[in-house]
Structures are given as structure tokens and as C-alpha cells.
N, C-alpha and C. Protein backbone atom coordinates (compact mmCIF):
# COMPACT_ATOMS: atom_id res chain seq x y z
N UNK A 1 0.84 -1.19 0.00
CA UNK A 1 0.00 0.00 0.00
C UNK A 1 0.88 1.24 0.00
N UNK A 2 0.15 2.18 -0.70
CA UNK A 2 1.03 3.14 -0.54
C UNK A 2 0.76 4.68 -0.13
N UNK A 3 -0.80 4.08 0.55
CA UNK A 3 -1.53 5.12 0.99
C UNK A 3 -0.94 5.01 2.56
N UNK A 4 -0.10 5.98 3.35
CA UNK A 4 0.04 6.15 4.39
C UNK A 4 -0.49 5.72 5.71
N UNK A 5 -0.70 4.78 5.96
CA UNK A 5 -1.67 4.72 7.40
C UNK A 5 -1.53 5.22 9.10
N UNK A 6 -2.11 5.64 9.57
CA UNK A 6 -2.07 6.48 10.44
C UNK A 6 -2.43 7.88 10.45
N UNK A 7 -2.61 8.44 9.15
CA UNK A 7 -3.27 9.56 8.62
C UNK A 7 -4.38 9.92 8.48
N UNK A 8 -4.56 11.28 9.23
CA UNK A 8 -6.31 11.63 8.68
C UNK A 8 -6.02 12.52 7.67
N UNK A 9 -6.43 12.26 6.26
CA UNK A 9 -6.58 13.35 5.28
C UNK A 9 -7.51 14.37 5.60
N UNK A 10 -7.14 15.14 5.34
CA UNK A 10 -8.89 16.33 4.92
C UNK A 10 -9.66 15.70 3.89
N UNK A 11 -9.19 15.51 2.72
CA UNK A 11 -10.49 14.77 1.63
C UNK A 11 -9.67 13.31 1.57
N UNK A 12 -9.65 12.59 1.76
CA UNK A 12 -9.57 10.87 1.97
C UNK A 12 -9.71 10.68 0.67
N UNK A 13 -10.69 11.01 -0.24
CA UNK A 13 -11.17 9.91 -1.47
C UNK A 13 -9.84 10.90 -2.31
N UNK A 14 -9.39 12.15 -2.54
CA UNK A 14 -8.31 12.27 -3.63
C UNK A 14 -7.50 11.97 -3.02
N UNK A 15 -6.63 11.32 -1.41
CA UNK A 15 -5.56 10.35 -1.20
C UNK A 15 -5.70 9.77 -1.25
N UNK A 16 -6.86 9.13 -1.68
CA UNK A 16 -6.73 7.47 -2.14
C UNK A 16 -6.40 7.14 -3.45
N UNK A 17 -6.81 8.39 -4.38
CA UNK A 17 -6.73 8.07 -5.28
C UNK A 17 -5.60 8.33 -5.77
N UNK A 18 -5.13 8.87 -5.55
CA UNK A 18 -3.50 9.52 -5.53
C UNK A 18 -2.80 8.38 -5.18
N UNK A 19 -3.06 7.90 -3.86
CA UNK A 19 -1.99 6.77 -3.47
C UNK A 19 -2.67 5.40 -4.46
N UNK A 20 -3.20 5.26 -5.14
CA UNK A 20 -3.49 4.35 -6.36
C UNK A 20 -3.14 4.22 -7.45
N UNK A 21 -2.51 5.70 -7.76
CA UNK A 21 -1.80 6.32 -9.01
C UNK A 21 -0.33 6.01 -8.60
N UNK A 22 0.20 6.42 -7.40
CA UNK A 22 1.33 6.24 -7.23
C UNK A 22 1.80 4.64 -7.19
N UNK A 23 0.95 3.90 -6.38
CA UNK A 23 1.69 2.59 -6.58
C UNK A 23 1.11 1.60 -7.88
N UNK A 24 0.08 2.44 -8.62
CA UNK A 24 0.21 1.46 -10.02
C UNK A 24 1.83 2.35 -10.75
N UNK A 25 2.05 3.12 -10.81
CA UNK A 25 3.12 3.42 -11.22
C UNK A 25 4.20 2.72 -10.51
N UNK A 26 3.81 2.64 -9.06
CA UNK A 26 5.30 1.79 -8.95
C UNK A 26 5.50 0.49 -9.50
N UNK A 27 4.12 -0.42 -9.80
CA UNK A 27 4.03 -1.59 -10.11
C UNK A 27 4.74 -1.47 -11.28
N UNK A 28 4.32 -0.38 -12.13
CA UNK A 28 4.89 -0.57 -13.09
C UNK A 28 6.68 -0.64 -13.62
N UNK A 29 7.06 0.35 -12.85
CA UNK A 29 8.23 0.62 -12.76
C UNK A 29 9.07 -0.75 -12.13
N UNK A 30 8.58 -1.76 -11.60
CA UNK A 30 8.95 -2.80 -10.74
C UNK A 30 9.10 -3.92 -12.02
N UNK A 31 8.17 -3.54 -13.12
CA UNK A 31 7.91 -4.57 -14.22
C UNK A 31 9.13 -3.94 -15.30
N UNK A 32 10.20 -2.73 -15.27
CA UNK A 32 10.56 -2.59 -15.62
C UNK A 32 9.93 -1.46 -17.21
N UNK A 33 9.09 -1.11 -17.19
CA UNK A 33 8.59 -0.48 -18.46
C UNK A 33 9.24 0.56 -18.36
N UNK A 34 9.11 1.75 -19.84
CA UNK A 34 9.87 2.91 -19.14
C UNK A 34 9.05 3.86 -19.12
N UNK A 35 9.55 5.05 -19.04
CA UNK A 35 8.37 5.94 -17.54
C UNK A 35 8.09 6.54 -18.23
N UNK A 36 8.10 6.88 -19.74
CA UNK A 36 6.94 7.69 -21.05
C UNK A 36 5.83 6.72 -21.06
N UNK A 37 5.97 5.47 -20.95
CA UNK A 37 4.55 4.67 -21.01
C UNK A 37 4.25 4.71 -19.87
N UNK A 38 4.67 4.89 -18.85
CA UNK A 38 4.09 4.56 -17.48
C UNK A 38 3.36 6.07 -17.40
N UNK A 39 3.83 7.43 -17.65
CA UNK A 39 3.25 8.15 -17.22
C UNK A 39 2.30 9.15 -18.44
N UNK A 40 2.20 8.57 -19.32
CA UNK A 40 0.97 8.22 -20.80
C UNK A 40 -0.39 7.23 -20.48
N UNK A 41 -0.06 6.51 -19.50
CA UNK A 41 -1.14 5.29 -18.89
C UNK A 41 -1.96 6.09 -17.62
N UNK A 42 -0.55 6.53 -16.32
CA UNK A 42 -0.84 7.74 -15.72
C UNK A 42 -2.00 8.69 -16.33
N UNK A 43 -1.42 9.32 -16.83
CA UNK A 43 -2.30 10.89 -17.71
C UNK A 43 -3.70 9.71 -18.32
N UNK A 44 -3.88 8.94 -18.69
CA UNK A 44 -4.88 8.65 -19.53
C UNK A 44 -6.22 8.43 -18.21
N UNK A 45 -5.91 7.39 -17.31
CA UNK A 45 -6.33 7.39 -16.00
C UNK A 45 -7.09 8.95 -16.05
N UNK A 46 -6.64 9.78 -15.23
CA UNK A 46 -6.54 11.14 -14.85
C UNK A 46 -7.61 11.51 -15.78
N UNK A 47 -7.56 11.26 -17.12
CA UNK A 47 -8.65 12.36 -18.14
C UNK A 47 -9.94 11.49 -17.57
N UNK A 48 -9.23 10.23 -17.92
CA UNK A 48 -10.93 9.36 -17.79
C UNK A 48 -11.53 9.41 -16.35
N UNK A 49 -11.18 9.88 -15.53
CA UNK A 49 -11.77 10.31 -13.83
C UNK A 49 -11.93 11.80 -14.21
N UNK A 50 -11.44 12.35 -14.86
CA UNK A 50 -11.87 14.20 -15.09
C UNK A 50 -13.28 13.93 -16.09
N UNK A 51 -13.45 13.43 -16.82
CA UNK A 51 -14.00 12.80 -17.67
C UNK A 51 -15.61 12.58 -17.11
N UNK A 52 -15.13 11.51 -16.33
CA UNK A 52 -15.60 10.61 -15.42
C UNK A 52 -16.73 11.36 -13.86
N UNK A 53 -15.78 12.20 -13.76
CA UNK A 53 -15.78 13.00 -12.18
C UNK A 53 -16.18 12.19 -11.27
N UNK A 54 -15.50 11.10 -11.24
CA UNK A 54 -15.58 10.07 -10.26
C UNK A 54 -14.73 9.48 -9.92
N UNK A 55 -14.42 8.90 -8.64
CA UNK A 55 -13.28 8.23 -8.38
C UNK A 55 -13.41 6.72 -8.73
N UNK A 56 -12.21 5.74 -8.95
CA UNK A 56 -12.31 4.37 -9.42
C UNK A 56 -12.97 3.87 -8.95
N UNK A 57 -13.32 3.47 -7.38
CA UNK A 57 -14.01 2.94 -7.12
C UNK A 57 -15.99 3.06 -6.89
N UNK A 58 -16.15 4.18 -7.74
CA UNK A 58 -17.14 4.03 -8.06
C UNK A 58 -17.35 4.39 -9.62
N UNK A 59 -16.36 3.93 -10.51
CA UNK A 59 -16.78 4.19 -11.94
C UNK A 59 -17.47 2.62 -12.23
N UNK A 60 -18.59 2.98 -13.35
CA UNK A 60 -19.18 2.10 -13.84
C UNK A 60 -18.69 1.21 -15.20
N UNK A 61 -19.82 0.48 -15.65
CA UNK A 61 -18.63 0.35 -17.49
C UNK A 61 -19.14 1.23 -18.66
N UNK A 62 -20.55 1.73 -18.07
CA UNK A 62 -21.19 3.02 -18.78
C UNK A 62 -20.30 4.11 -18.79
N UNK A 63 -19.99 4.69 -17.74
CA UNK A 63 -18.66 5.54 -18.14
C UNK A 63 -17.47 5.46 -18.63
N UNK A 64 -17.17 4.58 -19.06
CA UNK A 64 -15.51 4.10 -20.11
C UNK A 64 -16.46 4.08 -21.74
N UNK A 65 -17.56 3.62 -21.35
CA UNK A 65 -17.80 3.34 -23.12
C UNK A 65 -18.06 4.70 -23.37
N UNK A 66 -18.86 5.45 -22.12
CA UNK A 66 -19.64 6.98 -22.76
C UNK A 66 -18.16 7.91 -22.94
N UNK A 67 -16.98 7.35 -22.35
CA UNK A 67 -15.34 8.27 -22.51
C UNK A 67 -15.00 7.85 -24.24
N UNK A 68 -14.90 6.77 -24.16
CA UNK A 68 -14.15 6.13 -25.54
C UNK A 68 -15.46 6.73 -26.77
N UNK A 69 -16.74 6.44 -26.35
CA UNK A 69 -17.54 7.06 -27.37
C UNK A 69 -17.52 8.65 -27.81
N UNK A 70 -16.85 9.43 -26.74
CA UNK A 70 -16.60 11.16 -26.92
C UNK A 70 -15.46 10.94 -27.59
N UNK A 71 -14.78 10.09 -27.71
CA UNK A 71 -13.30 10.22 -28.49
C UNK A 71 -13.32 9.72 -29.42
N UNK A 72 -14.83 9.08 -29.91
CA UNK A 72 -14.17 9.07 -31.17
C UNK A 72 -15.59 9.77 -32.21
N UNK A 73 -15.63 10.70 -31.58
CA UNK A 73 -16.93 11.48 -32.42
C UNK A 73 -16.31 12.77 -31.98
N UNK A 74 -15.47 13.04 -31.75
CA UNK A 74 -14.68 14.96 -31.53
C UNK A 74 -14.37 15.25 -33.15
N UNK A 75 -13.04 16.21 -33.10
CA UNK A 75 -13.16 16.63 -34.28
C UNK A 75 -11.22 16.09 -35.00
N UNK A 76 -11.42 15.65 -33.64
CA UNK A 76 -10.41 14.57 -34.24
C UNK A 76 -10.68 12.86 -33.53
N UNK A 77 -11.35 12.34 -34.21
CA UNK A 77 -11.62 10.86 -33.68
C UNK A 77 -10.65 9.78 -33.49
N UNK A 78 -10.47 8.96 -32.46
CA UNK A 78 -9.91 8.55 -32.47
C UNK A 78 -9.40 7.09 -33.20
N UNK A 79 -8.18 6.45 -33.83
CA UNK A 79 -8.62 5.37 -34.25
C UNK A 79 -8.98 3.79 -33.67
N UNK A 80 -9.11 2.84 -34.68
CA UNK A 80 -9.14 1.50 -33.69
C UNK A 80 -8.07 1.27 -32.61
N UNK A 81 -6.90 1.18 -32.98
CA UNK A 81 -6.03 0.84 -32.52
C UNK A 81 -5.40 1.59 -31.06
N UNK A 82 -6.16 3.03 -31.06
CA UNK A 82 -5.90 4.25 -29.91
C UNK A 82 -6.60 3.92 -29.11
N UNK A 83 -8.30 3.46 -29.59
CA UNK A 83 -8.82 2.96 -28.51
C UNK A 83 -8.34 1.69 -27.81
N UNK A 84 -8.37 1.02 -28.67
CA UNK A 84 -7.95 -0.60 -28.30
C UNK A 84 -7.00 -0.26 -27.30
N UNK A 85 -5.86 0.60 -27.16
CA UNK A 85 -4.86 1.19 -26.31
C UNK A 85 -4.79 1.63 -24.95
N UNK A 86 -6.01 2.82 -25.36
CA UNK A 86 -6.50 2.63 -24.31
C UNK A 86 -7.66 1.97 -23.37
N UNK A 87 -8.43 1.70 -23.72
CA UNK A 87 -9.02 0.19 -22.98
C UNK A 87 -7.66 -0.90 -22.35
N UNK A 88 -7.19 -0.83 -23.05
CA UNK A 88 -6.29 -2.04 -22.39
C UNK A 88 -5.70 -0.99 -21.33
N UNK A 89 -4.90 0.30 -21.38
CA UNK A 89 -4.86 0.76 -19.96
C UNK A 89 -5.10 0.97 -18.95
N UNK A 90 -6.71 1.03 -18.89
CA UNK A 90 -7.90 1.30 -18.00
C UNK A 90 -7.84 -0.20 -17.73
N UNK A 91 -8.03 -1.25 -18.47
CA UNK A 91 -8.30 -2.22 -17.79
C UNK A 91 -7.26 -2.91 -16.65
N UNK A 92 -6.03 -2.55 -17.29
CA UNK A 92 -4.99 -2.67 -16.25
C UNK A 92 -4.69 -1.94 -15.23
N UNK A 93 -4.88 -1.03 -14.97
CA UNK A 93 -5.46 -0.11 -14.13
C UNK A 93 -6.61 -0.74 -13.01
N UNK A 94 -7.09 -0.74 -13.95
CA UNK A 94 -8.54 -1.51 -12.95
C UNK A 94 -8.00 -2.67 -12.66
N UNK A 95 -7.19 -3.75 -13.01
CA UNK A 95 -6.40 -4.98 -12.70
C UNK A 95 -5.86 -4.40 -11.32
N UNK A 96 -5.29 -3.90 -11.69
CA UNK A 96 -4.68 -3.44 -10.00
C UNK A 96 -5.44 -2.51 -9.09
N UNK A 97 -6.26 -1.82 -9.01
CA UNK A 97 -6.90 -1.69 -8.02
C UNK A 97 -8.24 -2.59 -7.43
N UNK A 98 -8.07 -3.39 -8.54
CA UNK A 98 -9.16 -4.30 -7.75
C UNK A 98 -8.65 -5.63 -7.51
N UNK A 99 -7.18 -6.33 -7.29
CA UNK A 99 -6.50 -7.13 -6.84
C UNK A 99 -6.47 -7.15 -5.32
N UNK A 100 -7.05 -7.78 -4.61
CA UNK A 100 -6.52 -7.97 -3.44
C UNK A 100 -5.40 -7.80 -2.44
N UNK A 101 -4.50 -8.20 -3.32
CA UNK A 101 -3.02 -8.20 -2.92
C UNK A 101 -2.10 -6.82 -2.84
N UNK A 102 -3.41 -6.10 -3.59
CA UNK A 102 -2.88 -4.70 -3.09
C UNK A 102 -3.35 -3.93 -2.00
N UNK A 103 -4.79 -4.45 -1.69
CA UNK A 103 -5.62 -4.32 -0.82
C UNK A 103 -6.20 -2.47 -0.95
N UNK A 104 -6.95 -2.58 -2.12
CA UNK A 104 -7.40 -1.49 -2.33
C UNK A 104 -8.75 -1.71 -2.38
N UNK A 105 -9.00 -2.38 -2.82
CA UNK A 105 -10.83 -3.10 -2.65
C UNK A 105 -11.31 -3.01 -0.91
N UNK A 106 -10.65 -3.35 -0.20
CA UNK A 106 -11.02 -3.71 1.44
C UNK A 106 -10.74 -1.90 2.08
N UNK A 107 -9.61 -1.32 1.72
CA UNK A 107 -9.46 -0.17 2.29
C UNK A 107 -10.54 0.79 1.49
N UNK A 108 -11.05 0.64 -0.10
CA UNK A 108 -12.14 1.30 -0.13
C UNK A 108 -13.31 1.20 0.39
N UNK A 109 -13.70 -0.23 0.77
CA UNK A 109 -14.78 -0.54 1.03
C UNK A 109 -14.83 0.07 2.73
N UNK A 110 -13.87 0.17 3.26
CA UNK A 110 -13.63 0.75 4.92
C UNK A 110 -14.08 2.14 4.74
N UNK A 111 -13.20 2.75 3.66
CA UNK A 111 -13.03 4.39 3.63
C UNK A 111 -15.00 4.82 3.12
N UNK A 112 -15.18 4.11 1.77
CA UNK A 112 -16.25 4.47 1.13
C UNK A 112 -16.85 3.58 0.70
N UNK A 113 -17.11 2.91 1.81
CA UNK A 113 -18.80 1.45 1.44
C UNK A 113 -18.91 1.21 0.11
N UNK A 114 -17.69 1.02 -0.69
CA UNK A 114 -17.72 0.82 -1.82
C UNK A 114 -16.40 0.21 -2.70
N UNK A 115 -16.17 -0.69 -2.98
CA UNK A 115 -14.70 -1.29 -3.50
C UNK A 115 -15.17 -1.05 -5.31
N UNK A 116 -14.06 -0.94 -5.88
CA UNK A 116 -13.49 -0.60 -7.13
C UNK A 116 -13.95 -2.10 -7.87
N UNK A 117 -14.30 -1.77 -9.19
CA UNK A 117 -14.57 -2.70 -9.83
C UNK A 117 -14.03 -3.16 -11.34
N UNK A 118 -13.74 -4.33 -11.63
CA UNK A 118 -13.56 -4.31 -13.27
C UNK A 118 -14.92 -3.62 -14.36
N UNK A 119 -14.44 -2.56 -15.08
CA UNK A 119 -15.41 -2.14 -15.89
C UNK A 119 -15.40 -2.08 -17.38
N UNK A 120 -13.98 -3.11 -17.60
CA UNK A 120 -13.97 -3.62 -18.99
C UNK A 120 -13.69 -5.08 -19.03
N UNK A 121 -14.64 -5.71 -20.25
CA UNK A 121 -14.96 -7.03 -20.49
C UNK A 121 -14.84 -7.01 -21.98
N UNK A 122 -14.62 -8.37 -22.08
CA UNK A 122 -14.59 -8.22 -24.23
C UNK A 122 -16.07 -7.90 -24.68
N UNK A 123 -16.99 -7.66 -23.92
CA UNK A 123 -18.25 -7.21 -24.33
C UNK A 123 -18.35 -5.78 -24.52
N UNK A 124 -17.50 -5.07 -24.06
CA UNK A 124 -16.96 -3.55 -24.19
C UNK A 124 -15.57 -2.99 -24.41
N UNK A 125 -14.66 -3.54 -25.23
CA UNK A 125 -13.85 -3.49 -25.60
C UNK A 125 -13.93 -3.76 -26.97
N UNK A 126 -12.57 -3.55 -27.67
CA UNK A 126 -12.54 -3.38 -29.15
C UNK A 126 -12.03 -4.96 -29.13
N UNK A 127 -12.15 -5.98 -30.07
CA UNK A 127 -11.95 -6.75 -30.40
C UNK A 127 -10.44 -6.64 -31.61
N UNK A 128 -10.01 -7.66 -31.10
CA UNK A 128 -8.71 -7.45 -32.66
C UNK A 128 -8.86 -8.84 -33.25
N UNK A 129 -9.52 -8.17 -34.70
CA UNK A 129 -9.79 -9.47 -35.75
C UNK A 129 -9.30 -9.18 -36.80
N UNK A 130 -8.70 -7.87 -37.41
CA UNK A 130 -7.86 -7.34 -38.80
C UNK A 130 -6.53 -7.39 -38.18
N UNK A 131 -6.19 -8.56 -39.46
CA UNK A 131 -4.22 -8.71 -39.00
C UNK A 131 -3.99 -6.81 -39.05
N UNK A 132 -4.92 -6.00 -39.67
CA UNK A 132 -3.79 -4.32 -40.44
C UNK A 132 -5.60 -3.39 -39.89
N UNK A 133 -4.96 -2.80 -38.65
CA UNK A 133 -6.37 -1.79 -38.67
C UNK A 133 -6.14 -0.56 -38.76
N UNK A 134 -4.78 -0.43 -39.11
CA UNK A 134 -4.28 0.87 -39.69
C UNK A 134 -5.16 2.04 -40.76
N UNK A 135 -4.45 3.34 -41.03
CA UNK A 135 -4.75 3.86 -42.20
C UNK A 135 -4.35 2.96 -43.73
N UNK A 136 -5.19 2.67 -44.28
CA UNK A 136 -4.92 1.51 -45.57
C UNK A 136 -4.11 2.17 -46.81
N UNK A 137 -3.72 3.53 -46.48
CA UNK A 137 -2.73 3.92 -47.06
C UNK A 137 -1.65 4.13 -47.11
N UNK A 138 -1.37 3.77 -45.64
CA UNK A 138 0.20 3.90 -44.85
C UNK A 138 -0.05 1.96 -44.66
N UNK A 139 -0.49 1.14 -44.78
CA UNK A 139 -0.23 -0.21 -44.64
C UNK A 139 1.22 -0.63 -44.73
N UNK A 140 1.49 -1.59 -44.25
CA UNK A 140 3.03 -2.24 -44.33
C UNK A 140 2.71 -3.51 -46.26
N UNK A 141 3.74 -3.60 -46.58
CA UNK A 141 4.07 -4.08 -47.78
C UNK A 141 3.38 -5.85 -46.97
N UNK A 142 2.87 -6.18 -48.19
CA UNK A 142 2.58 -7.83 -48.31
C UNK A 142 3.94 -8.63 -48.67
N UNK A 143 3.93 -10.15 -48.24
CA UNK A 143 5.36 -10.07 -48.29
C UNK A 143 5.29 -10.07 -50.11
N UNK A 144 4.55 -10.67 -50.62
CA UNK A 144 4.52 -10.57 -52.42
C UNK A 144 4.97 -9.47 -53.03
N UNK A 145 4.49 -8.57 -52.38
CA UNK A 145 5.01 -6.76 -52.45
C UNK A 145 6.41 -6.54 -52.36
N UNK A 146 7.12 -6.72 -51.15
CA UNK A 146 8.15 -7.01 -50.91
C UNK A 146 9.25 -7.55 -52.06
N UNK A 147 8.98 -8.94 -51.72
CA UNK A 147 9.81 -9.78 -53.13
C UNK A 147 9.81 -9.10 -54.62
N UNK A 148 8.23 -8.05 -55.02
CA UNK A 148 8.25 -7.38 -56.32
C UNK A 148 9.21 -6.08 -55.99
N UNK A 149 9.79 -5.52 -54.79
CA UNK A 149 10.64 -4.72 -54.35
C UNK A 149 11.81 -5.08 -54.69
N UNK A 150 12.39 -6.10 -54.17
CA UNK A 150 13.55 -6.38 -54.15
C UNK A 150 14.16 -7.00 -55.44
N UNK A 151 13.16 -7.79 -56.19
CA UNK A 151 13.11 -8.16 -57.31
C UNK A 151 13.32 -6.99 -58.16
N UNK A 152 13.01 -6.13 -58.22
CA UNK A 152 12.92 -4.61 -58.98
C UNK A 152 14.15 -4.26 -58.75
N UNK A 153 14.42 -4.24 -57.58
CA UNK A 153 15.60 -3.20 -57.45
C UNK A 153 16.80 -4.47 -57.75
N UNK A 154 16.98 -5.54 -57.90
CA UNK A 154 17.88 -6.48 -57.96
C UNK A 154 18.12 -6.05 -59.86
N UNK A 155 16.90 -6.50 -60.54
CA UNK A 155 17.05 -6.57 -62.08
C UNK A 155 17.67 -5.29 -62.00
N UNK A 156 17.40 -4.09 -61.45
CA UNK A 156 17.88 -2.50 -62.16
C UNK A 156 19.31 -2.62 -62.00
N UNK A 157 19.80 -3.60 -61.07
CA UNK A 157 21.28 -3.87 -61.16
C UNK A 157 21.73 -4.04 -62.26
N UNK A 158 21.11 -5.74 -62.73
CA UNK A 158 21.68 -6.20 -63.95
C UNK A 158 21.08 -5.42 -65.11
N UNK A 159 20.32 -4.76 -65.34
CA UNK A 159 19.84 -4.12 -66.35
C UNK A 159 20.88 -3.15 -66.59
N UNK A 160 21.32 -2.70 -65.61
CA UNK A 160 22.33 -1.77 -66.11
C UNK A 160 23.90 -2.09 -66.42
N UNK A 161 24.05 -2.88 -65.55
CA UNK A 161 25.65 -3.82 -66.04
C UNK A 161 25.65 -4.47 -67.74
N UNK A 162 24.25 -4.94 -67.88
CA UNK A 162 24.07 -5.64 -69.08
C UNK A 162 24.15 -4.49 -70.99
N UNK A 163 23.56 -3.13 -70.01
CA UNK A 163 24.58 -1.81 -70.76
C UNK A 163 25.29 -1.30 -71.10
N UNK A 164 25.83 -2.05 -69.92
CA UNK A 164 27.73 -1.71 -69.83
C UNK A 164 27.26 -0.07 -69.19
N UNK A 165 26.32 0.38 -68.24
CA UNK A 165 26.83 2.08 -67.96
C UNK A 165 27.34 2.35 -66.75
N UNK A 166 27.08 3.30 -66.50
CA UNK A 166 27.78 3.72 -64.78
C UNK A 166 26.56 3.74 -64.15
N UNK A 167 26.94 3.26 -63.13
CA UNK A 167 25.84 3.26 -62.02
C UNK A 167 25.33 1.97 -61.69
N UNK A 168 26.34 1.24 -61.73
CA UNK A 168 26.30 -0.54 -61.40
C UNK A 168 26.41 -0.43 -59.85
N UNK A 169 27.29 -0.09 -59.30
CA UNK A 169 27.60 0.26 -57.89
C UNK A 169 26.68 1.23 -57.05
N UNK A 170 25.84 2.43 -57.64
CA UNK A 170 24.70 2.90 -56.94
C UNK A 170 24.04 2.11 -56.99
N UNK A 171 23.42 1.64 -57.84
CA UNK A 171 22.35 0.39 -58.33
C UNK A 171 22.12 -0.76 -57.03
N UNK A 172 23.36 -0.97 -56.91
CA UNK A 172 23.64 -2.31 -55.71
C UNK A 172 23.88 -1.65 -54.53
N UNK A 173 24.23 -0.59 -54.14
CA UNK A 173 23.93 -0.08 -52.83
C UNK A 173 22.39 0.31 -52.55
N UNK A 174 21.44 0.87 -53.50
CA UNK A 174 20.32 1.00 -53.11
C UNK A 174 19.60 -0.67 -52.71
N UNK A 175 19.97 -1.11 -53.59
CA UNK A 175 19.46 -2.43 -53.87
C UNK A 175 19.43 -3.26 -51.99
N UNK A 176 20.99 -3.12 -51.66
CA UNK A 176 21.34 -3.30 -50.51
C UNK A 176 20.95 -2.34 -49.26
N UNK A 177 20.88 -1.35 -49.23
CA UNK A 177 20.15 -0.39 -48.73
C UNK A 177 18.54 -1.06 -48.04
N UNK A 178 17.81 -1.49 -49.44
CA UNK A 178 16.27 -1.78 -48.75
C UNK A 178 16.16 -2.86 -48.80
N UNK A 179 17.31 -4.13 -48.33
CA UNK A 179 17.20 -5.34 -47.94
C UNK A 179 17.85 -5.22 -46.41
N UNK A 180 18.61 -4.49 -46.25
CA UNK A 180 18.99 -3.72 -45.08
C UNK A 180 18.11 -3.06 -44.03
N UNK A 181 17.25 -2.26 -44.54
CA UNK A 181 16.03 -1.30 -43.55
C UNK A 181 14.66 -2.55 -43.88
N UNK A 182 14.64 -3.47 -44.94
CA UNK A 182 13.95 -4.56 -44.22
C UNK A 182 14.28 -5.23 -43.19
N UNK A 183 15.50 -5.88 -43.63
CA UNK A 183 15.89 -7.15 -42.31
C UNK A 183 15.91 -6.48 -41.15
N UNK A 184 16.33 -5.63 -40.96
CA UNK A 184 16.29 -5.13 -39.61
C UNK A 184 15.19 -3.82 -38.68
N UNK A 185 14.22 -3.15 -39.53
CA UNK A 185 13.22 -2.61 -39.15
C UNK A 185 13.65 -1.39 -39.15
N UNK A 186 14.54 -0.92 -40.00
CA UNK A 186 15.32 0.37 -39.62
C UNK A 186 13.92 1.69 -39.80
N UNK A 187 14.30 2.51 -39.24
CA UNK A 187 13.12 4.02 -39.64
C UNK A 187 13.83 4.55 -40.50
N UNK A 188 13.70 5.54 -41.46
CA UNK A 188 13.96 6.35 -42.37
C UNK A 188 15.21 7.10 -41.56
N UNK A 189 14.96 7.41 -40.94
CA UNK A 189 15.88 8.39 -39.85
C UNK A 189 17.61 7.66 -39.63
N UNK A 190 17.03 6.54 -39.00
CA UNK A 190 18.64 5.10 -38.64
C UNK A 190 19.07 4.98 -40.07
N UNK A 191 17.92 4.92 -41.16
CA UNK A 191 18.73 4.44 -42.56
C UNK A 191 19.60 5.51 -42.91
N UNK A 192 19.21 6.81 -43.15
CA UNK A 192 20.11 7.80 -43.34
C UNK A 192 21.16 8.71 -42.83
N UNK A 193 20.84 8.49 -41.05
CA UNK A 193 21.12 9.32 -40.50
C UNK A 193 23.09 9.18 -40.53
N UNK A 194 23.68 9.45 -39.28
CA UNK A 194 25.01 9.63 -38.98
C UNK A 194 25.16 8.08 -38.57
N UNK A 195 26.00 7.27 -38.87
CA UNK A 195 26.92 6.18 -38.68
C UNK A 195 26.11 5.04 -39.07
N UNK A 196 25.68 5.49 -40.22
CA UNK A 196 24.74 4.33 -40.63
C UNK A 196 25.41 3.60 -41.72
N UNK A 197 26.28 4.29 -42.60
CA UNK A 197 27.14 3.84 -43.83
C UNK A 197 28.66 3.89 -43.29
């Protein structure tokens, strides 16, 4: 626990909730993640109780769907995959305050006749059934795609040796280049940047 005991707060329910924030962050930090995701999971929490204007242990699952449903009807909506994101934060979130072993369920139910509940189920959550739920214009290459890549850039080799011109050796460095930022996942940035050649 990491709510202090022996303490009388003035408002009890925002140190509780506070000390709920702090030791899911420590959990996390214990699991080793690093602390831009830990405190992106943090902040997301926080909107959905501002959101919410309720503390965890009395949010419902009507209020996560009526949060995720404002986000994605604004004027920038959100996509599958943002939600899917966050649902899975909230739900882990809610994993740990309603674990026992942290004993946040029993100290709410002491503080406020009321313990914290799971309020996401695959009945309210996004399902993942598209291998690609991306923008279908930024998609990743099929591997068939691929092979017509490399295949392309392989012949422009010999097409040009078979000329006899210059540019046999650019030819095969590009060639090598995007068998390179395949095999290894490089970003545009690692491929070009400083100590890459």
C-alpha cells in the first residue's frame, strides 16, 4: 500500500486516489517499463476520472464506453487501434486496483462502502480481428510486395551492367540499402542518418 496509514486526510477519497496512481506506477516501474509509457497510462487514467468526475471505485462500465464514445466522435476521432490502447490501460489499471493483494478493494470498502470494480470485459472493448487496422494507405508491404521490391531493385542492377553504364555500384547499394532497412526494421531516420554507412 502506498496510501500512508495512520493519517487523517482532509479529503480521503483524492488520497486514495492519488496513493493508487502512485503505486500502479510503482508496479509498473517494478515490471521494468519505461516511464513515457508509465506516465501516458498515468495521464490517460486522470482524463478518464476528469471525464468521469468520479473516483475508481465508483466508476461504472457506462462511463468508459460513454469516454471512448466522446473520443471518437470529436473533431479529431480517435482510431481503432488508440482505442484498443487505451481500454487495455484502463483495464490494467482496474487490474490493479481491484487485486486484493494490493488491498485497495477492502481499504475502499472501509473508507467508502464501496470497493473498485472491473469495468472492462470483451463485451466492451474493441476486439482485434484485422491482421492491419491501420490507415490503408500507410499499410506495411505484403510479403509478395516485398519480393516485387527487391526483385525490382535487384534486375535495375543487372539491367544496367548488361549496358555496360555507370551506375552498377549505386544500383547495388540501393538495392542493398532496402534489404537492409527490411531485415532489420530500420526508420527512415537510422537508414540515413550519422553512422549508418
Amino acid at each position: 500500500m502506498v496510501l500512508a496509514s495512520g493519517v487523517v486526510h482532509i479529503d480521503p477519497a483524492s488520497a486514495v486516489y492519488e496513493a493508487m496512481l502512485d503505486g500502479w506506477a510503482m508496479q509498473q516501474r517494478t515490471r521494468f517499463l519505461k516511464a513515457q509509457r508509465i506516465q501516458s497510462r498515468v495521464d490517460l487514467v486522470r482524463r478518464f476520472a476528469t471525464f468521469a468526475n468520479e473516483y475508481p471505485w465508483q466508476w461504472q462500465a457506462a462511463e468508459v464506453e460513454a469516454f471512448i464514445d466522446h473520443l471518437r466522435s470529436g473533431q479529431r476521432p480517435i482510431v481503432v487501434s488508440t482505442a484498443r490502447g487505451y481500454q487495455n490501460a484502463l483495464r490494467l489499471f482496474m487490474e490493479y486496483v481491484t487485486d486484493a493483494r494490493y488491498a485497495w478493494p477492502l481499504t475502499c470498502e472501509e473508507k467508502f462502502g464501496q470497493a473498485p470494480v472491473q469495468i472492462l470485459h470483451e463485451w466492451n472493448t474493441v476486439a482485434h480481428v484485422a491482421e492491419y487496422e491501420g490507415d490503408p494507405r500507410r499499410r506495411p508491404l505484403t510479403y509478395d510486395e516485398v519480393q516485387a521490391l527487391f526483385g525490382a531493385a535487384d534486375a535495375r542492377v543487372e539491367e544496367i551492367r548488361a549496358r555496360r553504364r555507370k551506375g552498377v555500384l549505386a544500383a547495388m547499394r540501393d538495392a542493398v540499402l532496402l534489404k537492409t532497412v527490411y531485415a532489420y526494421g530500420l526508420r527512415r531516420r537510422e537508414a540515413w542518418g550519422p553512422g549508418f554507412v
